[in-house]
Protein backbone atom coordinates (compact mmCIF):
# COMPACT_ATOMS: atom_id res chain seq x y z
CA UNK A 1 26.48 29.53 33.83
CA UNK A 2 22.51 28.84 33.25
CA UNK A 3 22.83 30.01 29.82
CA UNK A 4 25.85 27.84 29.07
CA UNK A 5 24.00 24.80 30.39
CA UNK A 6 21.01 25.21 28.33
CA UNK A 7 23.19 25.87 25.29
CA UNK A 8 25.13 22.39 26.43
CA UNK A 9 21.93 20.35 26.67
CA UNK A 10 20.62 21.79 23.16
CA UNK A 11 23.57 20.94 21.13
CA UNK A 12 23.55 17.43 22.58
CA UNK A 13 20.26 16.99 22.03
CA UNK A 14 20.24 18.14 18.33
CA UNK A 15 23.27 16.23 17.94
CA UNK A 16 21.13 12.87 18.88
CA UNK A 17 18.15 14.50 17.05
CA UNK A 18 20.21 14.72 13.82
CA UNK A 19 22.51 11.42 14.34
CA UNK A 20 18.78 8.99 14.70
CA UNK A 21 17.21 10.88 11.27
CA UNK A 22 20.78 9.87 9.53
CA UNK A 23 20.35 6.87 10.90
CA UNK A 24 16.65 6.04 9.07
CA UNK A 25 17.61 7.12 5.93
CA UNK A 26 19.81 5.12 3.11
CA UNK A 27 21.11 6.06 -0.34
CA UNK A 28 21.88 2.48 -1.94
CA UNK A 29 24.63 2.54 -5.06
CA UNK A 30 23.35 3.70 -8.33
CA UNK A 31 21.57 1.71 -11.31
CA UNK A 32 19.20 1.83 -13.57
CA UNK A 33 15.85 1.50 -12.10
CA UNK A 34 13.69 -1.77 -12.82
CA UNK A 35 10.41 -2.84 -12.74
CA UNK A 36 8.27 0.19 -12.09
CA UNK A 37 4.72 -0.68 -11.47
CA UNK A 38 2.31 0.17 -9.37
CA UNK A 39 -0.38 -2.72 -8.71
CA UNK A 40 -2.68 -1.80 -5.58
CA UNK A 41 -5.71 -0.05 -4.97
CA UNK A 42 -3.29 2.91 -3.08
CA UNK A 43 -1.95 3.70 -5.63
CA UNK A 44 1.89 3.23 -4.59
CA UNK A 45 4.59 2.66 -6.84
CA UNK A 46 7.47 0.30 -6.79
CA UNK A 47 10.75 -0.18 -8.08
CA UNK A 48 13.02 -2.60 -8.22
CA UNK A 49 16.67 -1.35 -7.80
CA UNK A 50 20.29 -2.34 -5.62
CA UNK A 51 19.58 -3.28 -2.17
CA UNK A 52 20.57 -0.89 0.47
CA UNK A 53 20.92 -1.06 3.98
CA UNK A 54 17.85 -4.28 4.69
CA UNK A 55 18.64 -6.30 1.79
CA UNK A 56 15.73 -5.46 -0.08
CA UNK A 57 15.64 -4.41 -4.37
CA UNK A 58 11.80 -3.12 -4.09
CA UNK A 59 11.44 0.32 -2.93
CA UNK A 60 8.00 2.02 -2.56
CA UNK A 61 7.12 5.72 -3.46
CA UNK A 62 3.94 6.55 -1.72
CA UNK A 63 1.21 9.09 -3.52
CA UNK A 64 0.76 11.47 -0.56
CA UNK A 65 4.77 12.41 -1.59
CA UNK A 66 4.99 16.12 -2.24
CA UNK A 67 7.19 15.00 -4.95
CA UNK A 68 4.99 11.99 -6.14
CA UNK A 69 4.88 13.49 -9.87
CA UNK A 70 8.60 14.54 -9.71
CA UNK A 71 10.14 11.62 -8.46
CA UNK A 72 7.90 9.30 -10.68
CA UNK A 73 8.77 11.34 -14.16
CA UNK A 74 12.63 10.87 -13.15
CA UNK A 75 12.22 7.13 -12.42
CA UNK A 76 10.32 6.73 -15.76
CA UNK A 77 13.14 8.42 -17.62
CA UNK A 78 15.59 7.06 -16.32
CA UNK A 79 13.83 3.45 -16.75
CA UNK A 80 13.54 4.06 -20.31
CA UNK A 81 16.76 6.03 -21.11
CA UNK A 82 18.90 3.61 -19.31
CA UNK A 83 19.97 5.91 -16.60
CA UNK A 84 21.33 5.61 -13.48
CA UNK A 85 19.60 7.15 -10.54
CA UNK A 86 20.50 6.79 -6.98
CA UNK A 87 17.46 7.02 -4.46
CA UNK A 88 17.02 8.21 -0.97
CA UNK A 89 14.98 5.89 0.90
CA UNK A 90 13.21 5.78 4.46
CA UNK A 91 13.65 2.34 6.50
CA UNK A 92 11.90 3.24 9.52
CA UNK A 93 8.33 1.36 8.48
CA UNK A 94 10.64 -1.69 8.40
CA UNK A 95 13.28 -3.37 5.67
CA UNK A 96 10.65 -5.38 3.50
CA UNK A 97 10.62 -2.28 1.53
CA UNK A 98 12.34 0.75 1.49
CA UNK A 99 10.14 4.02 1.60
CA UNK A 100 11.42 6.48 -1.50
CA UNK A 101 11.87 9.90 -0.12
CA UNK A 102 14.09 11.21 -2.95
CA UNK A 103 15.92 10.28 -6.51
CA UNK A 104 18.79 11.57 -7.88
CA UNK A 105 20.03 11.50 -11.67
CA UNK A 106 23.50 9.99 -12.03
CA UNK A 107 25.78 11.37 -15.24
């Protein structure tokens, strides 16, 4: 009976655990990515795009991302071959800008 509690409590709990990271992430509709620039001392990189969850069309992809080089190289060709990408972003720093945590090449 012990054992089946414990299993209880951990499925619930993962089940909220998974449900609240769901929750912080957004993938706004595909489009062609806009205005890439990156304009402060930090180095980050924004790009205008369809707004998502907060109403927002800037989205920032920080330089400490593992995929910094990655991401950027698909934004930039995708910017300049017309593309459509469709990007994973992080709200949880707030909804001025969404925080770029993955991009995805549309067909």
């Amino acid at each position: 009976m012990k054992n089946y509690l414990v299993g209880l409590v951990w499925v619930v709990l993962t089940s909220i655990s998974v449900a609240a990271s769901a929750a912080l992430t957004n993938t706004p509709e595909s489009a062609v990515p806009r205005n890439l620039h990156v304009y402060n001392d930090d180095g980050h990189t924004y790009v205008d795009h369809v707004s998502g969850e907060c109403s927002t069309v800037r989205y920032r992809l920080e330089p400490s991302h593992k995929k910094y080089d990655a991401i950027l190289s698909i934004l930039l060709a995708a910017q300049t071959s017309k593309k459509r990408v469709t990007l994973r972003y992080d709200y949880s720093v707030g909804c001025t800008q969404g925080r770029i945590v993955g991009v995805y090449l549309v067909e």
